[in-house]
Protein backbone atom coordinates (compact mmCIF):
# COMPACT_ATOMS: atom_id res chain seq x y z
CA UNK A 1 124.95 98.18 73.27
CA UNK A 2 121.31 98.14 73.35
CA UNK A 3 119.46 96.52 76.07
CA UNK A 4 115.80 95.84 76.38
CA UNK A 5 114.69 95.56 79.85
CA UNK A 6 111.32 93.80 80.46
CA UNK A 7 109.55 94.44 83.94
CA UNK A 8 105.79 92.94 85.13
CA UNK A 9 104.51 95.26 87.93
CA UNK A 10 107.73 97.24 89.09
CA UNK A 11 110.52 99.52 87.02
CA UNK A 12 109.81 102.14 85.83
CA UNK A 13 106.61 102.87 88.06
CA UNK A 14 107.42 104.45 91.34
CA UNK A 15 105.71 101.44 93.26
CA UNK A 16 106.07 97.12 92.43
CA UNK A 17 108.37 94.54 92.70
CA UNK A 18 112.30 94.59 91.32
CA UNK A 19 111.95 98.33 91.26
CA UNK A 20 114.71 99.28 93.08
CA UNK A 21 117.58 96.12 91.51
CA UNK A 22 116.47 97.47 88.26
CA UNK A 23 116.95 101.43 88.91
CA UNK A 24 120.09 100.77 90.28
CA UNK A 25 121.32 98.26 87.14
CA UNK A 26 120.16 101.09 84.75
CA UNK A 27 122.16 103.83 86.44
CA UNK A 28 125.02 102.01 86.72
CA UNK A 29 125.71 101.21 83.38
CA UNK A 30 125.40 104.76 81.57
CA UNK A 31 127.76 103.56 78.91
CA UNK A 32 124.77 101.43 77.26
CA UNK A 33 121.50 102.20 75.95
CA UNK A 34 118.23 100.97 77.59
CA UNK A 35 114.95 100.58 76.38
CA UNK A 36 111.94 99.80 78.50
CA UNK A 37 109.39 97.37 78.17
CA UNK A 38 107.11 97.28 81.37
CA UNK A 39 104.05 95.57 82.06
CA UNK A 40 101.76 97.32 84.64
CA UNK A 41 99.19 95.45 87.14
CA UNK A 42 97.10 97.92 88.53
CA UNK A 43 95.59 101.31 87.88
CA UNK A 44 96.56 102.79 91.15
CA UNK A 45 100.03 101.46 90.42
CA UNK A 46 99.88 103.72 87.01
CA UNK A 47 98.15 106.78 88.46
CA UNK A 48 101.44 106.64 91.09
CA UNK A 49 103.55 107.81 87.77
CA UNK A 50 106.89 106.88 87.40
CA UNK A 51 110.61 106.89 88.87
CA UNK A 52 113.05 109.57 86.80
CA UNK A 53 114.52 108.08 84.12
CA UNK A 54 118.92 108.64 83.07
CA UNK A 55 118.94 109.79 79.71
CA UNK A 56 120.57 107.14 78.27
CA UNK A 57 116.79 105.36 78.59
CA UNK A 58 115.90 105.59 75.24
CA UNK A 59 112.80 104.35 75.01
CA UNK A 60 109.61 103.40 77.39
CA UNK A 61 106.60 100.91 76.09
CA UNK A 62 103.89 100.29 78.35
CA UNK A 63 100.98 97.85 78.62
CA UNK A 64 98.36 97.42 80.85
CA UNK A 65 97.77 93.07 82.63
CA UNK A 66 95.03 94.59 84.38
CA UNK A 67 92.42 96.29 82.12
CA UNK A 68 89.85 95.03 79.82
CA UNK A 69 91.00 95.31 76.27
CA UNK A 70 89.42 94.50 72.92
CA UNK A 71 90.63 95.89 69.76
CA UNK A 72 87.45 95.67 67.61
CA UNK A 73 88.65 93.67 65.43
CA UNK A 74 86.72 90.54 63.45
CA UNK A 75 88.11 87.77 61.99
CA UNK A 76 88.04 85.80 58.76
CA UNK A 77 87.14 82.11 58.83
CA UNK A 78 90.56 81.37 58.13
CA UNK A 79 91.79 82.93 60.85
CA UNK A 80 89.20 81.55 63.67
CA UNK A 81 89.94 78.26 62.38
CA UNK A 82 93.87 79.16 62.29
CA UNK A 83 93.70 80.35 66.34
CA UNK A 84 91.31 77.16 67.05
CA UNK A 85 94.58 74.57 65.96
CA UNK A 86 97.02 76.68 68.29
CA UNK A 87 94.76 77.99 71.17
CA UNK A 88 93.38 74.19 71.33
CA UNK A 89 97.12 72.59 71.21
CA UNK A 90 98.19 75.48 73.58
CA UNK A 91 95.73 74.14 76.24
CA UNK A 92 95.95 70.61 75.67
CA UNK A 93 99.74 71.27 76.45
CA UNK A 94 98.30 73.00 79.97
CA UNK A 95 95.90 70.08 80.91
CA UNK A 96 98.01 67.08 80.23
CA UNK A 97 101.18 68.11 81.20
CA UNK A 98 102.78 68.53 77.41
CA UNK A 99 106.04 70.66 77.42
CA UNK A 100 105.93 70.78 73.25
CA UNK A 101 102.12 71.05 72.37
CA UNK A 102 102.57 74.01 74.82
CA UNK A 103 105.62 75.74 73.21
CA UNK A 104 103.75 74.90 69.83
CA UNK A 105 100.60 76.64 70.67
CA UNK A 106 102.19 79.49 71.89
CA UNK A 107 104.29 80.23 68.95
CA UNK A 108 101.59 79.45 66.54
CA UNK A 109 99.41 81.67 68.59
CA UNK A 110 101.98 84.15 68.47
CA UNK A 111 102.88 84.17 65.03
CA UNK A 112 99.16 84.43 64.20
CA UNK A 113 99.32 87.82 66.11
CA UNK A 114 102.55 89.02 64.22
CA UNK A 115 100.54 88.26 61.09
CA UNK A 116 97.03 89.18 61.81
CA UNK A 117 97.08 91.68 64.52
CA UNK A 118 96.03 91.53 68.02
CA UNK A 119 94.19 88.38 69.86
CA UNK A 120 92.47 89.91 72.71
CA UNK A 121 88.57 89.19 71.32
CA UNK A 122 89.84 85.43 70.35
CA UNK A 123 91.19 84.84 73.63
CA UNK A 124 87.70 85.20 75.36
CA UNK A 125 85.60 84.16 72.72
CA UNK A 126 82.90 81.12 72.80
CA UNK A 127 85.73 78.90 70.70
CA UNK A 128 88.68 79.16 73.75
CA UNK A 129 86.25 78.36 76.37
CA UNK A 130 85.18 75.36 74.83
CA UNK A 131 88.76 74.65 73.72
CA UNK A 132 89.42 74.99 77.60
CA UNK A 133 86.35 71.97 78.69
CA UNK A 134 87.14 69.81 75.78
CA UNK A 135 91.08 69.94 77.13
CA UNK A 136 90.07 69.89 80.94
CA UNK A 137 87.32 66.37 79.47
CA UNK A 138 90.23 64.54 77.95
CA UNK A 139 91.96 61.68 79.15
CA UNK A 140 95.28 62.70 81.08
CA UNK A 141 93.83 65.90 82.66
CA UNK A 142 93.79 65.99 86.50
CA UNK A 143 90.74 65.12 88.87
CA UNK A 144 90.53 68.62 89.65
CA UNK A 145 90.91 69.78 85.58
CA UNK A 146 88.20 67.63 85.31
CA UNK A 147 85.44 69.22 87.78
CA UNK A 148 86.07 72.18 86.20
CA UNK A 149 82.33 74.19 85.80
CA UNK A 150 81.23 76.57 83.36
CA UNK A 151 81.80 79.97 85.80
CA UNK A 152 85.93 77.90 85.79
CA UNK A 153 86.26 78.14 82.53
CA UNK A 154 84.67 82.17 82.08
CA UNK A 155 87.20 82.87 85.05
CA UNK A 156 90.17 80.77 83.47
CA UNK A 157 89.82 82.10 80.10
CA UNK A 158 89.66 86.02 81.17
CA UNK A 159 93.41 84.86 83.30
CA UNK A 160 95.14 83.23 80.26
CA UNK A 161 94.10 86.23 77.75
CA UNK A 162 95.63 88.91 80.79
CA UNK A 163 98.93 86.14 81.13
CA UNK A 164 99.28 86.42 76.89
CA UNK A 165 98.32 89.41 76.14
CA UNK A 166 102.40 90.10 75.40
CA UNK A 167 100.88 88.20 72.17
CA UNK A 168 99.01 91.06 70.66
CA UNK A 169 102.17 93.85 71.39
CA UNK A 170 103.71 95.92 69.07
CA UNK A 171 106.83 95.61 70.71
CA UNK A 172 108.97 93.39 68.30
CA UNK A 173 109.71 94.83 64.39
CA UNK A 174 112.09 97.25 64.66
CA UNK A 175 112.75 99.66 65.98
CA UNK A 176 111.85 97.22 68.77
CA UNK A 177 112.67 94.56 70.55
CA UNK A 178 113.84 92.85 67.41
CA UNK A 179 116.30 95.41 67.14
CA UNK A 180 117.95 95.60 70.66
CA UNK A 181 120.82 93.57 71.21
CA UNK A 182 120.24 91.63 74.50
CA UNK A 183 116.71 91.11 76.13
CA UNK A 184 116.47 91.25 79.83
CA UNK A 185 113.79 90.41 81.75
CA UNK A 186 113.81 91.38 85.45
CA UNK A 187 111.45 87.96 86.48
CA UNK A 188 110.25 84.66 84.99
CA UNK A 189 106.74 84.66 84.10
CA UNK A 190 104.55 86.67 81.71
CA UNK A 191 107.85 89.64 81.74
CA UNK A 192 109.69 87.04 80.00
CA UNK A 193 107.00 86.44 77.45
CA UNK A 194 108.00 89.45 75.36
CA UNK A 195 111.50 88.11 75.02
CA UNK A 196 110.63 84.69 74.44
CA UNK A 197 109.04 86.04 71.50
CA UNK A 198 112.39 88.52 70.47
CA UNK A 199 114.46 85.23 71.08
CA UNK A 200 111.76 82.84 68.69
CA UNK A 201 111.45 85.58 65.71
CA UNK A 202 114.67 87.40 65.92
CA UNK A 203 116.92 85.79 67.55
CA UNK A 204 118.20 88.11 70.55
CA UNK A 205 119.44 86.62 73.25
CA UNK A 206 117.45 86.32 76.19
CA UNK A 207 118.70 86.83 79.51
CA UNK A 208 116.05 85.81 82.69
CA UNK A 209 116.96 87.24 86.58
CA UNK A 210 115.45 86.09 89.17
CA UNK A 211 115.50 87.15 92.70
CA UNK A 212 112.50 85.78 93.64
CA UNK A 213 111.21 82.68 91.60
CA UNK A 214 108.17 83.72 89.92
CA UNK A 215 106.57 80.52 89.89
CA UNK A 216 106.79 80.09 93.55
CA UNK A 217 105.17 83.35 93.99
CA UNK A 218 102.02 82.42 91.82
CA UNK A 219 101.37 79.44 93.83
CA UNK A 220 102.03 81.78 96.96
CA UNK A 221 99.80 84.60 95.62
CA UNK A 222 96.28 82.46 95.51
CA UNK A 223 93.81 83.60 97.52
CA UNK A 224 91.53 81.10 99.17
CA UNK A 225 88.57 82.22 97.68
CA UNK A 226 89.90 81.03 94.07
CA UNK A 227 88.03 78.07 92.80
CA UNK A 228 90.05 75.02 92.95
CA UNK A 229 89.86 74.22 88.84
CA UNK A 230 90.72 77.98 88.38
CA UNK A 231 93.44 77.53 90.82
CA UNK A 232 94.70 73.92 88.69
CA UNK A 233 94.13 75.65 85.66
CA UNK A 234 96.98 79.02 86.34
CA UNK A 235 99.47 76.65 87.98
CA UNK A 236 99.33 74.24 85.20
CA UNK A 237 100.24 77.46 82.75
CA UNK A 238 102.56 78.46 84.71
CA UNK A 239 104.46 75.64 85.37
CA UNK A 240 104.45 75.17 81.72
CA UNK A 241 105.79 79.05 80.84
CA UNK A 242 108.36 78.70 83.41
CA UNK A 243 109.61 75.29 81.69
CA UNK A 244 109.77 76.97 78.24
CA UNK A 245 111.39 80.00 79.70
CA UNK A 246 113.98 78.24 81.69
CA UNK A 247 114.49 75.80 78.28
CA UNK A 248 115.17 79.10 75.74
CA UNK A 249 116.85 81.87 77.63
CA UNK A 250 119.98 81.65 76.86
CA UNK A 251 120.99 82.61 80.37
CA UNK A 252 119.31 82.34 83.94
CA UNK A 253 120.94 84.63 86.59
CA UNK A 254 119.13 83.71 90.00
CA UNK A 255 119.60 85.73 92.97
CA UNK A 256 120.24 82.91 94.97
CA UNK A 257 120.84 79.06 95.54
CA UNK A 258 117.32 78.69 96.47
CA UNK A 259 116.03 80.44 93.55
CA UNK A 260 118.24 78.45 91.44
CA UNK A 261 117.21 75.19 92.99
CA UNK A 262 113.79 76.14 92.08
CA UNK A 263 114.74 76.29 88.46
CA UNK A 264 116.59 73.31 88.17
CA UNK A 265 113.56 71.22 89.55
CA UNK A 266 111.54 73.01 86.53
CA UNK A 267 114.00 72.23 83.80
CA UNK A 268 116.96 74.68 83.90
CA UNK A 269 119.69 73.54 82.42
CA UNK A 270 122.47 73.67 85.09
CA UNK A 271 125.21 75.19 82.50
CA UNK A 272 122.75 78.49 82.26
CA UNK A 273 122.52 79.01 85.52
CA UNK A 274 125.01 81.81 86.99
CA UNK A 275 123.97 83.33 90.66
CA UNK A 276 124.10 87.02 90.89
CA UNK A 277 123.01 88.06 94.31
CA UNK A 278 121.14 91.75 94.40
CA UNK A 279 123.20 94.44 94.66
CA UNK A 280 122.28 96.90 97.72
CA UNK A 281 123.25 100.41 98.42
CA UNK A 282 126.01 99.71 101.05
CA UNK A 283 126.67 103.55 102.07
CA UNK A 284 122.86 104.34 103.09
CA UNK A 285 124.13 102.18 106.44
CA UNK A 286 127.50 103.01 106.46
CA UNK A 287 127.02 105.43 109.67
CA UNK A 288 125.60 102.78 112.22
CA UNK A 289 127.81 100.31 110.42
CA UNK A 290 131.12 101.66 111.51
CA UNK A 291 129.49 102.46 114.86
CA UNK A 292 129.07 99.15 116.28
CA UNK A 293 128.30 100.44 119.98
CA UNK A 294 125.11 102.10 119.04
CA UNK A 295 122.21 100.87 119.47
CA UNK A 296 120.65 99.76 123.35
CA UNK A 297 122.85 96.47 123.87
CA UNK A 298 119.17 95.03 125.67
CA UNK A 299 116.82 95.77 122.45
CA UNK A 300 116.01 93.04 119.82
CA UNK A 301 114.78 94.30 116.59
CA UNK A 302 112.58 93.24 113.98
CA UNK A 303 112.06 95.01 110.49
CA UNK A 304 109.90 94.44 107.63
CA UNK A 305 106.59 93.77 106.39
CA UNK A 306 104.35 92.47 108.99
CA UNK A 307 102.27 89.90 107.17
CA UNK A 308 101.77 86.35 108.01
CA UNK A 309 104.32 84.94 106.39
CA UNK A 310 107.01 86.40 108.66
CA UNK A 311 105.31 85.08 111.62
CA UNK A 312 105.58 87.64 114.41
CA UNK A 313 102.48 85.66 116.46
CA UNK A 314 106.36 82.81 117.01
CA UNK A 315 108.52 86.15 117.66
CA UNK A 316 106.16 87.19 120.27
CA UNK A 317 105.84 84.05 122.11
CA UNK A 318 109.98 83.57 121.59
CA UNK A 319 110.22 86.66 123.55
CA UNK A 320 107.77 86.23 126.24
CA UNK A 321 110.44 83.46 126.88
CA UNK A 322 112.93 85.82 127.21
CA UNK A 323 111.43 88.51 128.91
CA UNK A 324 111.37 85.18 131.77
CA UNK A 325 115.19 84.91 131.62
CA UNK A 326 116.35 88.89 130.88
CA UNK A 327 113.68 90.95 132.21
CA UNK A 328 115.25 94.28 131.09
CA UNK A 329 114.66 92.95 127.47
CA UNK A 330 112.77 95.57 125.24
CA UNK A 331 111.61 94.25 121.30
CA UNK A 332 111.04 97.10 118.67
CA UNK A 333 108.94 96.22 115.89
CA UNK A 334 109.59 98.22 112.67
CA UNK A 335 107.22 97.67 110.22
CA UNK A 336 108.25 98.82 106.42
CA UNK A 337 104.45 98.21 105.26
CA UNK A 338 101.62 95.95 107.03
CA UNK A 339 98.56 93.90 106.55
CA UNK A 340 96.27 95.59 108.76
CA UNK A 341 94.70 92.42 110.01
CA UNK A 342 97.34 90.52 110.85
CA UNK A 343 98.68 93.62 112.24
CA UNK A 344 95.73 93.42 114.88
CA UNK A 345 95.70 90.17 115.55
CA UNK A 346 100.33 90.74 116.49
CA UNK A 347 98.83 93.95 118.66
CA UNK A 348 96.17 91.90 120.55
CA UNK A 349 98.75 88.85 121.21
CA UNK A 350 101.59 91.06 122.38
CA UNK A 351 99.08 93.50 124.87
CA UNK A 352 97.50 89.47 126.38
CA UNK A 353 101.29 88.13 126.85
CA UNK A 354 102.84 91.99 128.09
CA UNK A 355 100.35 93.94 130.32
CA UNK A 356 101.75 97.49 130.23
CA UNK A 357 104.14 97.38 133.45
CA UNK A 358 105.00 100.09 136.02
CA UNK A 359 107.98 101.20 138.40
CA UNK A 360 105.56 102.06 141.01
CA UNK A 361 101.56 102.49 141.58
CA UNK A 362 101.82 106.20 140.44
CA UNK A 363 104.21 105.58 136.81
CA UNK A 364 102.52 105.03 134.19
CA UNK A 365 102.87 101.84 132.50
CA UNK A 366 104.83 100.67 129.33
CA UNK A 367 105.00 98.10 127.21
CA UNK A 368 108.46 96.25 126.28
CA UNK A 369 106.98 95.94 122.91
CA UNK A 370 106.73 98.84 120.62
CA UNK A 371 105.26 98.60 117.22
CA UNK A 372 106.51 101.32 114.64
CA UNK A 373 106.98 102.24 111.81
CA UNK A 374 110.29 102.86 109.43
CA UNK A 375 109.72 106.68 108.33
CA UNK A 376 108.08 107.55 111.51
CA UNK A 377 110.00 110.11 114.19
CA UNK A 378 111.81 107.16 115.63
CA UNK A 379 113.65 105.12 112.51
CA UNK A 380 113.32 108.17 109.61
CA UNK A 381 115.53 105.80 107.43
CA UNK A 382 115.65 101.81 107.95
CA UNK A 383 119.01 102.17 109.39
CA UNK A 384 118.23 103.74 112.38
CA UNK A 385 115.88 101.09 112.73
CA UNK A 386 118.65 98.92 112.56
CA UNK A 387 121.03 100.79 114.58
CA UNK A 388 118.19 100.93 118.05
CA UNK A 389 119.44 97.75 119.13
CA UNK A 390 122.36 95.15 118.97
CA UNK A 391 120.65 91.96 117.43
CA UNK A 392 117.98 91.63 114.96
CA UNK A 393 115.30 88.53 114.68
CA UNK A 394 114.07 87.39 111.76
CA UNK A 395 111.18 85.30 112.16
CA UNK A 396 109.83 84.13 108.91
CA UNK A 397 108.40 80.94 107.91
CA UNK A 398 108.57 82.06 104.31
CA UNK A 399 111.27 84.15 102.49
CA UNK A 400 113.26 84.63 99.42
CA UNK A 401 116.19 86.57 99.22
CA UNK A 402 116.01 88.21 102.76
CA UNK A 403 116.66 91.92 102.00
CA UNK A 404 116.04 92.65 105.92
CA UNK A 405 118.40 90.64 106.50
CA UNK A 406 121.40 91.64 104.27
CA UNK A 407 120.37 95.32 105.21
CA UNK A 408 121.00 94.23 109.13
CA UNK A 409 124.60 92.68 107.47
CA UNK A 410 125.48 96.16 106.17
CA UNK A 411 125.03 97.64 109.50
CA UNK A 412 127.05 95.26 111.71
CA UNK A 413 124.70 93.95 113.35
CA UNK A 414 124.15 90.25 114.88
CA UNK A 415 121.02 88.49 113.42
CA UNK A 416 119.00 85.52 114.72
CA UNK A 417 117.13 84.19 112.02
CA UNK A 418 115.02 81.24 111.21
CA UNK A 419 116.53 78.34 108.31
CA UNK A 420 114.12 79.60 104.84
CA UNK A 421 114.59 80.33 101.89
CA UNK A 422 118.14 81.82 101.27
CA UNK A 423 118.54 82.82 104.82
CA UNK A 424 121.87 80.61 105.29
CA UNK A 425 123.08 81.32 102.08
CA UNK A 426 122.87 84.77 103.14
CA UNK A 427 124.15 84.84 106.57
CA UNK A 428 127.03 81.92 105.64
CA UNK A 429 127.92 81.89 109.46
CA UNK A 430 128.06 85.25 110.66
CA UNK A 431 124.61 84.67 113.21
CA UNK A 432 123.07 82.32 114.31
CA UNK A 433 120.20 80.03 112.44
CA UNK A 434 117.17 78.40 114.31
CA UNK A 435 114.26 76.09 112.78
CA UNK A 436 111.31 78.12 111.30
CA UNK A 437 107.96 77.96 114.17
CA UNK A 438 110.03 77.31 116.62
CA UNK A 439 110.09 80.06 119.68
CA UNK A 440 112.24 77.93 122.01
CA UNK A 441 114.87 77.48 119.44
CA UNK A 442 114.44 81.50 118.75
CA UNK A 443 114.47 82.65 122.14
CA UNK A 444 117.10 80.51 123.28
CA UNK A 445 119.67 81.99 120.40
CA UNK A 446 118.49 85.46 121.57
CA UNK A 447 119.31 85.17 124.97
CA UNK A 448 122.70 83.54 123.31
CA UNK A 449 123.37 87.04 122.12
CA UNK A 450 121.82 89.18 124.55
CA UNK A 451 124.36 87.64 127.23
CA UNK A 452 127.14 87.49 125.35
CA UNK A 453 127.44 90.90 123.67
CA UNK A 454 131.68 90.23 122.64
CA UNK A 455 130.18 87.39 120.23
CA UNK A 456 127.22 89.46 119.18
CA UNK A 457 129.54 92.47 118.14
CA UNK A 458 132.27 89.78 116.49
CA UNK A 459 129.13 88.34 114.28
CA UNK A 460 127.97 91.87 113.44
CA UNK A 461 131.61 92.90 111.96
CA UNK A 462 131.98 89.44 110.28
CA UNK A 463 128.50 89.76 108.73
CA UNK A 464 129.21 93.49 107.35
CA UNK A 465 132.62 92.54 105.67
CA UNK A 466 130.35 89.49 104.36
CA UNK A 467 127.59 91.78 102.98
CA UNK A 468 130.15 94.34 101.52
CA UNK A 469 132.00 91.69 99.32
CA UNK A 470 128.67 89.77 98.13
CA UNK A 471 125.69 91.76 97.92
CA UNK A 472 127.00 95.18 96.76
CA UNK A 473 125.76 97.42 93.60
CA UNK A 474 129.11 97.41 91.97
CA UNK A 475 129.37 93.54 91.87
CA UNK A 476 125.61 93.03 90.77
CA UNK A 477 126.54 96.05 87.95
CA UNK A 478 129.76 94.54 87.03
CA UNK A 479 127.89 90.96 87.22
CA UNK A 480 125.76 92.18 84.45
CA UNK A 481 128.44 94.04 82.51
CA UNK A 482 130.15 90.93 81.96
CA UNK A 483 127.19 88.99 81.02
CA UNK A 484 125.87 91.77 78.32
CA UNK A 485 128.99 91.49 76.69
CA UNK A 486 129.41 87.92 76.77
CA UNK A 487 125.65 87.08 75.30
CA UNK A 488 126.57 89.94 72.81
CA UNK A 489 129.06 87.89 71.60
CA UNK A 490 127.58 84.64 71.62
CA UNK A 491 124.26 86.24 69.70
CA UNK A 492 125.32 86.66 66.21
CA UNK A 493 125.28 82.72 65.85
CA UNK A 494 121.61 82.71 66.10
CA UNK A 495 120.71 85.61 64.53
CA UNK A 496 118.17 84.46 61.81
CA UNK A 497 119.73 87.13 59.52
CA UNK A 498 123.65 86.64 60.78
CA UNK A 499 124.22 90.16 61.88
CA UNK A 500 127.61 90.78 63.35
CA UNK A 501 127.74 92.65 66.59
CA UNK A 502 129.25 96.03 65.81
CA UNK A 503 128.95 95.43 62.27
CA UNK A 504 126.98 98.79 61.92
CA UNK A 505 128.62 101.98 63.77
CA UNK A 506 126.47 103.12 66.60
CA UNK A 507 126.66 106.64 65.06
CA UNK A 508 124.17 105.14 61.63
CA UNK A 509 121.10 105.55 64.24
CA UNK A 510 121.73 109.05 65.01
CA UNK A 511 119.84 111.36 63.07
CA UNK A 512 121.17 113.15 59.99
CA UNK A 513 124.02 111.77 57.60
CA UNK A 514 126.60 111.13 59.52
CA UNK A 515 127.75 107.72 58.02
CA UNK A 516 128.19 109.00 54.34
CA UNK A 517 130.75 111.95 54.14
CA UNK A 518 129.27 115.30 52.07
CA UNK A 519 132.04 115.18 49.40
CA UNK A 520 130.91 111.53 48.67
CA UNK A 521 127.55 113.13 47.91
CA UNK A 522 128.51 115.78 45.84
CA UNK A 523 131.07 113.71 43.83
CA UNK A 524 128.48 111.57 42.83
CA UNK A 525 125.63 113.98 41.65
């Protein structure tokens, strides 16, 4: 079988999101054939090269979201007037809220690029910028659509042509993605777009994961500085993409209840839907796993990235609480990357609420809070991190699938974590859940733990045997196997052409003449 694999800013570059899931999916299915279709964001991300790839990767396409592009090329009055209809029904669909002016701008805009070439100078030209106001001045567009200024609509326009320039690929005659015999794209969003496209032309299925909803993390990913209109503007497009993505694949496999929840609120058709939770490498904590007295029985632990959104500033003032009740309490902050403000601001908070403290007038002082970092001398691999004490916090206020978290599972360890995102889906009883900004609730399930270490150590065992039957690589691998096969099967019914799966012997793309027999040959001449 051959699988197209579409990625936006992760696998196959060494650095970027679904990396890992995807590496792991690849490898574990050597049997099939993969072909790679990534999207990079960033320069730096490029110049950090790539993962190695099994040899049963057939194929790698690239394109840069993140660099300036224009192909030269001018077009015929025909044509401007052509990408005018589509571009203009494309944004009326974005403004007022239109699911089918949107899908019908897109594929017109799309087929225009099949037949024409590339779209990159007609996507910023003087024509979609006033395509943009005229859409943002008509009746049905929102308050803030309508303020929309000139610098907006400059900024807006370079964003869309970035979000479509899967348009303007030549990724789809064969031997492309019209050719391969599933598409799978490793998140919603613009690394769908491409198989949207292979689904619309030439029918291949289209398969959509989702571990964290991509939509959610646009609206997360704004940065206050954005101009409101601008701002309007990208989550109007993307709520629309996600609809028509979520509408066409022909299966959605989130990575969780919460990530499916998302989808069904955006359209997802509920019989589509199939959870497949991410499949983790269980034996990298297998050591402190089966050890469950390691680890100082008086140390939480925290691990992750220390950004706002996991809230340390609550975790700190949760255990200045219980520092008053358990004064032997130590908390050991392991930080997998960091903001480096927000980092300062956790430093300055935890040095005001723990003076460095002393035995005696001639010891020198210590703090009970340590930050560090996973790779440093004391945690060289995250499970040691794990393994330094007995019950790990989780402090977020927002979260997807909480890797932390299923990583603590794996090494039987007790977890206090606060109720977001898929945290109790994840835990599903084996620790204990408290309200999100809410130190009383957090310290009070810590102490829980800390002074009851039989309950702490029954949690830990029940949350490892949870973690090794859910969130495994050989049920995420076999997950997939399964569905491969089955939209395999299901394909050939909407396969403009009606190809047959298996109709053709795998051995007719190998080089050389191995499908007609040399006698046959020589009979003939």
């Amino acid at each position: 079988m051959r699988i197209g694999l579409l990625t936006e800013g992760g696998y196959p570059y060494a650095t970027g999101e679904a990396r890992l899931w995807c590496d792991r999916l690849v490898r574990g299915l050597p049997q099939h054939e993969f072909e790679l279709y990534a999207l990079s964001r960033s320069a730096e991300q490029e110049e950090r090269g790539r993962v190695p790839l099994p040899d049963h990767v057939t194929r790698v396409r690239t394109a840069p979201l993140w660099a300036p592009v224009d192909d030269g090329r001018s077009y015929s009055r025909r044509e401007r007037r052509r990408f005018a209809d589509c571009f203009t029904t494309l944004v009326r669909g974005i403004c007022a809220g239109g699911a089918e002016p949107f899908a019908t701008g897109l594929y017109g805009l799309a087929e225009l690029a099949r037949d024409q070439g590339g779209l990159y100078a007609a996507l910023r030209s003087e024509t979609a910028v006033r395509a943009v106001e005229s859409a943002c001045r008509a009746p049905g567009a929102s308050r803030a659509l309508q303020a929309a200024q000139v610098p907006d609509l400059l900024a807006f326009v370079d964003e869309l042509e970035r979000r479509l320039r899967p348009l303007s690929l030549d990724w789809y005659e064969e031997p492309g993605l019209g050719a391969v015999d599933v598409c799978h794209a490793g998140a919603g969003g613009v690394a769908a777009l491409p198989g949207l496209l292979a689904k619309r032309f030439f029918g291949v299925p289209l398969l959509v994961t989702e571990y964290g909803v991509r939509l959610r993390a646009q609206y997360l990913e704004h940065s206050p500085e954005e101009r409101p209109a601008v701002r309007a503007l990208l989550a109007a497009f993307h709520i629309r993409l996600a609809s028509e993505i979520y509408a066409r694949a022909d299966l959605l496999t989130p990575g969780n209840a919460h990530a499916r929840r998302w989808q069904e609120r955006c359209g997802a058709p509920r019989a589509r839907l199939r959870t497949v939770y991410p499949g983790m490498e269980a034996d990298r904590f297998a050591t402190v796993g089966e050890d469950p007295a390691c680890g100082d029985p008086d140390t939480l632990v925290w691990v992750g990235r220390i950004e706002p959104a996991k809230d340390l500033i609550a975790l700190l003032h949760a255990f200045a609480e219980v520092r008053r009740a358990e004064p032997q309490t130590r908390l050991r902050i392991f930080a997998t990357t960091v903001e480096p403000g927000y980092l300062a601001d956790c430093r300055s908070l935890a040095a005001q609420l723990f003076p460095d403290e002393a035995a005696d007038a001639v010891t020198v002082g210590e703090s009970p809070v340590t930050f560090e970092e996973v790779g440093g001398p004391e945690a060289p691999l995250p499970a040691d991190a794990y393994g330094a004490g007995r019950v790990i916090v989780l402090s977020s206020v927002i979260e997807g699938f909480p890797i932390t978290l299923a990583e603590a599972m794996f090494c039987g360890r007790a977890t206090v974590s606060t109720d977001v995102g898929a945290v109790r889906e994840v835990i599903g009883g084996t620790g204990l859940v408290v309200p999100p900004r809410n130190p009383r609730a957090l310290a009070d399930a810590c102490l829980a733990l800390l002074r009851d270490p039989e309950r702490a150590q029954r949690l830990g065992a029940a949350a490892r045997a949870r973690a090794q039957e859910l969130f495994t690589v050989e049920q995420n691998v076999r997950a997939f196997q399964e569905i491969y096969l089955d939209l395999l099967a299901r394909g050939s019914t909407v396969r403009p052409d009606g190809e047959v799966p298996f109709a053709q012997p795998a051995e007719a793309r190998v080089p050389g003449h191995w499908t007609t027999p040399t006698w046959a040959s020589e009979a003939t001449a």
